[in-house]
Protein backbone atom coordinates (compact mmCIF):
# COMPACT_ATOMS: atom_id res chain seq x y z
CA UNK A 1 186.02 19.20 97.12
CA UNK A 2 186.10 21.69 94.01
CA UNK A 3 182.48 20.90 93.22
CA UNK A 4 181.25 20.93 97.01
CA UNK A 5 182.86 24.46 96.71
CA UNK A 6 181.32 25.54 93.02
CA UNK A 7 177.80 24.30 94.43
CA UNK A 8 178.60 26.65 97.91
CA UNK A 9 179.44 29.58 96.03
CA UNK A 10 176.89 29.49 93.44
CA UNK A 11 174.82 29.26 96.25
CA UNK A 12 176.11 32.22 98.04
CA UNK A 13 176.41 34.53 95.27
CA UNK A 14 173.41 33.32 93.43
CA UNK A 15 171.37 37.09 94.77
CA UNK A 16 174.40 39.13 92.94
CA UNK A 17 172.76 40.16 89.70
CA UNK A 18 175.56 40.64 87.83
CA UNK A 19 177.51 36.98 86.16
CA UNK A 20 181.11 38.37 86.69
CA UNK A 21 180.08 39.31 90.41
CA UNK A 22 179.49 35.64 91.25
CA UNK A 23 182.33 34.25 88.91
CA UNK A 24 184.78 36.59 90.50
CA UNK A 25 183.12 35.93 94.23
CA UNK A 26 183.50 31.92 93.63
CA UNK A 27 187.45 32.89 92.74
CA UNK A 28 187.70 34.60 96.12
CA UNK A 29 186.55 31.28 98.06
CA UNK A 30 189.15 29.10 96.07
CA UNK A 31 191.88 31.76 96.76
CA UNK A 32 190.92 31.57 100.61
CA UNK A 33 190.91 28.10 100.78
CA UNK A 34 194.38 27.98 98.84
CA UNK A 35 197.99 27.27 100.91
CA UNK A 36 199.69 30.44 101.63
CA UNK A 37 200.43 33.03 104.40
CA UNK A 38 198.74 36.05 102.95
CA UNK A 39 194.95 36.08 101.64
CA UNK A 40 194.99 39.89 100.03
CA UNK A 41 194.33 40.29 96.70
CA UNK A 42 197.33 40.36 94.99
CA UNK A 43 198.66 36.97 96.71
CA UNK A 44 195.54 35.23 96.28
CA UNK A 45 195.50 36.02 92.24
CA UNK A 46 199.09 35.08 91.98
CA UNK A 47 197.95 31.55 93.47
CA UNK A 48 194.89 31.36 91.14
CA UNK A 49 196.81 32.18 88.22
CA UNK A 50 194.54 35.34 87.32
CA UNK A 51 195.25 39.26 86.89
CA UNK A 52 194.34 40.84 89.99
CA UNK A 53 191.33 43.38 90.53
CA UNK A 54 192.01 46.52 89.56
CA UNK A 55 191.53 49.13 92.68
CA UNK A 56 189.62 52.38 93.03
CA UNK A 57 191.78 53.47 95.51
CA UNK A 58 193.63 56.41 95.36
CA UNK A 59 196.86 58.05 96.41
């Protein structure tokens, strides 16, 4: 299923210009697709074994 879902997202993402764009947009399908209750950030990078996106939100 992992390389049905690489060939998917590369698909998807292929218009995003940018290489980390679509390496970090193939990430977020595998971390939806992942067990688990919540599918935020944080959660999801937990699961995937990765830091989690900074934010550009402020207080």
């Amino acid at each position: 299923m992992r390389g049905r879902l690489e060939e998917f997202a590369t698909e998807v993402f292929a218009p995003s210009v940018r290489r980390d764009q679509r390496a970090k947009g193939a990430l977020y399908l595998r971390g939806l697709l992942l067990d688990g209750r919540r599918k935020s950030m944080q959660p999801m990078a937990e699961r995937l074994g990765v830091d989690p996106p900074a934010t550009s939100r402020s207080s």
